[in-house]
N, C-alpha and C. Protein backbone atom coordinates (compact mmCIF):
# COMPACT_ATOMS: atom_id res chain seq x y z
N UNK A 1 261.82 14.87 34.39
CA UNK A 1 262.09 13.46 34.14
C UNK A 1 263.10 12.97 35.18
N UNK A 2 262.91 11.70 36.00
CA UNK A 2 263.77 11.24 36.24
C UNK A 2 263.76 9.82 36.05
N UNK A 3 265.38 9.60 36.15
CA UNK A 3 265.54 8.08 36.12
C UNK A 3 265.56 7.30 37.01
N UNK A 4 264.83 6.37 36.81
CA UNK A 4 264.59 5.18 37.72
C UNK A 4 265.14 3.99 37.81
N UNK A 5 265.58 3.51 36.22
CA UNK A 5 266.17 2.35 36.19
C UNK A 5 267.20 1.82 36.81
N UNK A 6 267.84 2.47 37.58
CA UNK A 6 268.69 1.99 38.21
C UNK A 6 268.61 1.39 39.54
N UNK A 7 266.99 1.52 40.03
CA UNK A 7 266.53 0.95 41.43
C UNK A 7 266.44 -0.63 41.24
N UNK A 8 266.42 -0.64 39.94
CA UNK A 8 265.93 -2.30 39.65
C UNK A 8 265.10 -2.86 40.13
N UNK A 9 264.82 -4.31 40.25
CA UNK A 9 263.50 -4.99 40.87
C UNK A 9 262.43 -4.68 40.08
N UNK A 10 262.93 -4.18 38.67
CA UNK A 10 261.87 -4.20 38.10
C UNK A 10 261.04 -2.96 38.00
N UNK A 11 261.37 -2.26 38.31
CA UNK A 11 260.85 -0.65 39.06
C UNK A 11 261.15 0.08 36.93
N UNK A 12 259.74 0.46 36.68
CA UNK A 12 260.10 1.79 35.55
C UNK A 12 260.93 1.96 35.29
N UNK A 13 261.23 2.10 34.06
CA UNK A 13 262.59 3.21 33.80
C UNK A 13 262.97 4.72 34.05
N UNK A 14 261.62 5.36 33.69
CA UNK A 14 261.93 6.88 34.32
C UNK A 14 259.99 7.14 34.86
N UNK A 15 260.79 8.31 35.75
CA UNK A 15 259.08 9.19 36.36
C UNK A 15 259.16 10.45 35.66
N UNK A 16 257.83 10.53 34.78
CA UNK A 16 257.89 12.18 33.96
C UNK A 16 256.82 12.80 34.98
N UNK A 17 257.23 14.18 35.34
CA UNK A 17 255.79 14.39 35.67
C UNK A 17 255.94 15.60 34.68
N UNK A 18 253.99 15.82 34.89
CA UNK A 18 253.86 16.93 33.52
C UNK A 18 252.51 17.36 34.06
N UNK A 19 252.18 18.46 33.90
CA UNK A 19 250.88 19.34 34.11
C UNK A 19 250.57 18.29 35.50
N UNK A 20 251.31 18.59 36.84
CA UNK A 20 250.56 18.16 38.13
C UNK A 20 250.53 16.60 38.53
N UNK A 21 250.86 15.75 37.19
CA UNK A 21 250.71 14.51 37.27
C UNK A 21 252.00 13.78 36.98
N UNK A 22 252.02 12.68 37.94
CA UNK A 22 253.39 11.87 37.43
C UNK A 22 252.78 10.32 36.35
N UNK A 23 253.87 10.25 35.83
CA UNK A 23 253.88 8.82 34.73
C UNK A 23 254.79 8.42 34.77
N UNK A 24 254.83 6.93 35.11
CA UNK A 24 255.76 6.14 35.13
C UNK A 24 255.77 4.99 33.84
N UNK A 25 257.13 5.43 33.20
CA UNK A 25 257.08 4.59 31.75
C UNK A 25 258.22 3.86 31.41
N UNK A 26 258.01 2.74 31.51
CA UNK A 26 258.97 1.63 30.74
C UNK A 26 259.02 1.74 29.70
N UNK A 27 260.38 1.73 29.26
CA UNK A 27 260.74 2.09 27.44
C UNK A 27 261.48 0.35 27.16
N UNK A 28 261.01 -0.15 26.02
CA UNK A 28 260.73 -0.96 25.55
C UNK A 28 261.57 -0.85 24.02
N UNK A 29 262.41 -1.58 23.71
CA UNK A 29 262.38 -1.80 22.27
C UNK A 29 261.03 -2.59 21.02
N UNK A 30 261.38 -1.97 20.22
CA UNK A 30 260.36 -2.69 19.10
C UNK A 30 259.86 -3.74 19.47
N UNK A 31 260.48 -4.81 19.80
CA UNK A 31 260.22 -6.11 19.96
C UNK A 31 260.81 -6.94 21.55
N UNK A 32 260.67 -5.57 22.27
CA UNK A 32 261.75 -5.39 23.60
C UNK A 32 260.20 -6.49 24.65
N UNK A 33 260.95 -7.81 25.42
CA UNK A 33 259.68 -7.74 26.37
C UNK A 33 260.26 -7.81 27.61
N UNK A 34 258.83 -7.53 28.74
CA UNK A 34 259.41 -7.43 30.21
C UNK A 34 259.95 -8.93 30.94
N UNK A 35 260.89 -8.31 31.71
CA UNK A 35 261.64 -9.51 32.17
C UNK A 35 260.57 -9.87 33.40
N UNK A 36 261.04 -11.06 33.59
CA UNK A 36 260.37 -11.30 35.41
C UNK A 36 259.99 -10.99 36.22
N UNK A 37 261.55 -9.76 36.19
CA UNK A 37 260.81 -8.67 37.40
C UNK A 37 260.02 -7.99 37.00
N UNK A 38 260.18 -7.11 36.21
CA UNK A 38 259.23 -5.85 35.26
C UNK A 38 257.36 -7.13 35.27
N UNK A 39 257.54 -8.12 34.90
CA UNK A 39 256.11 -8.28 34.83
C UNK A 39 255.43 -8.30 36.16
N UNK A 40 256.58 -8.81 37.29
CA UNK A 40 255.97 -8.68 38.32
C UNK A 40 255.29 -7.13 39.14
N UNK A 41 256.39 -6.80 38.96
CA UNK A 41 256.30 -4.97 39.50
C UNK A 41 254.89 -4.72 39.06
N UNK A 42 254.89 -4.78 37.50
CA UNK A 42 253.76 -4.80 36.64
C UNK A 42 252.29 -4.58 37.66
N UNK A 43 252.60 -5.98 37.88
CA UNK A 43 251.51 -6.97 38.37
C UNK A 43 250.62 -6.10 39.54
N UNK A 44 251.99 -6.38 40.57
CA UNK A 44 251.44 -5.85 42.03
C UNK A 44 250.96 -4.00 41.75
N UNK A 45 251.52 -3.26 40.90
CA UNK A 45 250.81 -1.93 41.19
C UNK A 45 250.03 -1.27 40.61
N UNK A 46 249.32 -0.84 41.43
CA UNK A 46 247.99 -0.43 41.28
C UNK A 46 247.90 0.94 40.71
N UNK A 47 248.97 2.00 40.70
CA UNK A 47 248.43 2.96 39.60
C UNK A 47 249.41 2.97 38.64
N UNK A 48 249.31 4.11 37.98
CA UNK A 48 249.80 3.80 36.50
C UNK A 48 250.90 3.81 35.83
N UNK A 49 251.09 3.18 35.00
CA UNK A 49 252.34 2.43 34.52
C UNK A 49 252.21 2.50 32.47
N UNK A 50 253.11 2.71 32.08
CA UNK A 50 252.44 2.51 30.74
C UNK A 50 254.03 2.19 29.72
N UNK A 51 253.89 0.89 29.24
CA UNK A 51 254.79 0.35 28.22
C UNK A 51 255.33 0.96 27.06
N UNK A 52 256.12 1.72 26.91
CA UNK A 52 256.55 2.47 25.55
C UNK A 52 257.50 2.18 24.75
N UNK A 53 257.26 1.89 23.06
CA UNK A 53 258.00 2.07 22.25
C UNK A 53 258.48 2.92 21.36
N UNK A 54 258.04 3.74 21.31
CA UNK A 54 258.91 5.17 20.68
C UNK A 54 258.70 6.25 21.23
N UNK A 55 258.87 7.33 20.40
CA UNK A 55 258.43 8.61 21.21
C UNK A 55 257.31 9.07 21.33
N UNK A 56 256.58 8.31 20.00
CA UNK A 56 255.04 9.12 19.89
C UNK A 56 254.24 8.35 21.02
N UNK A 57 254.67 6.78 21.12
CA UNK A 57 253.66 6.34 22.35
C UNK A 57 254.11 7.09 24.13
N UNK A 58 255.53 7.54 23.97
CA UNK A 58 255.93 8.11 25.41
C UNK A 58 255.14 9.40 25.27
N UNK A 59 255.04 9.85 24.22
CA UNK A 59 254.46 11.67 24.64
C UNK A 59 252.41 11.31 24.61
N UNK A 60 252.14 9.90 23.95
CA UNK A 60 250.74 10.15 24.38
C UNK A 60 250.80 9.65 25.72
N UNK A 61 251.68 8.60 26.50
CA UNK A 61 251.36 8.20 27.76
C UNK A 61 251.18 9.20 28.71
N UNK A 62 252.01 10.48 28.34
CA UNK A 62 251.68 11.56 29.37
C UNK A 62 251.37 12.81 28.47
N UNK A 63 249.96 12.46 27.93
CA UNK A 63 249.29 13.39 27.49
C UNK A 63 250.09 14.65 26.89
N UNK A 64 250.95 14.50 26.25
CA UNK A 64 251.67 15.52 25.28
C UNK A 64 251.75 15.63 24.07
N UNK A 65 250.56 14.48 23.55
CA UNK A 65 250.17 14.00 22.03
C UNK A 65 248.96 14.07 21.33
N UNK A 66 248.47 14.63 20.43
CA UNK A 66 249.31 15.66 19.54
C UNK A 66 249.95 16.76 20.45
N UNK A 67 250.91 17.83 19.83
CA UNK A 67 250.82 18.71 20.17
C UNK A 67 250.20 19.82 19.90
């Protein structure tokens, strides 16, 4: 895992990689939404990105769900 959030511009919060592959996941509160930048970043890239609110949606974004 690393952290990302601190590049700002909207950039992920952290990069997991896991079995060969990286995921980049924005963690989100319950009712958390993306700011300006985050929708933009969003916008422009083309691979994958995935919005998370708890743990069970972070461990299916990178395929660690079920176990």
């Amino acid at each position: 895992v690393e952290h990302l959030h601190m590049i700002g511009r909207g950039c992920p919060d952290i990069l997991v990689g896991r079995g060969g592959y990286n995921y980049l996941l924005e963690i989100k509160s319950e009712k958390g939404a993306l700011t300006p930048a985050e929708a933009e970043w969003h916008g422009l890239w083309r691979g994958q990105v995935a919005i998370v609110r708890t743990i069970d949606e972070a461990l299916d974004a990178v395929g660690a769900y079920p176990f």
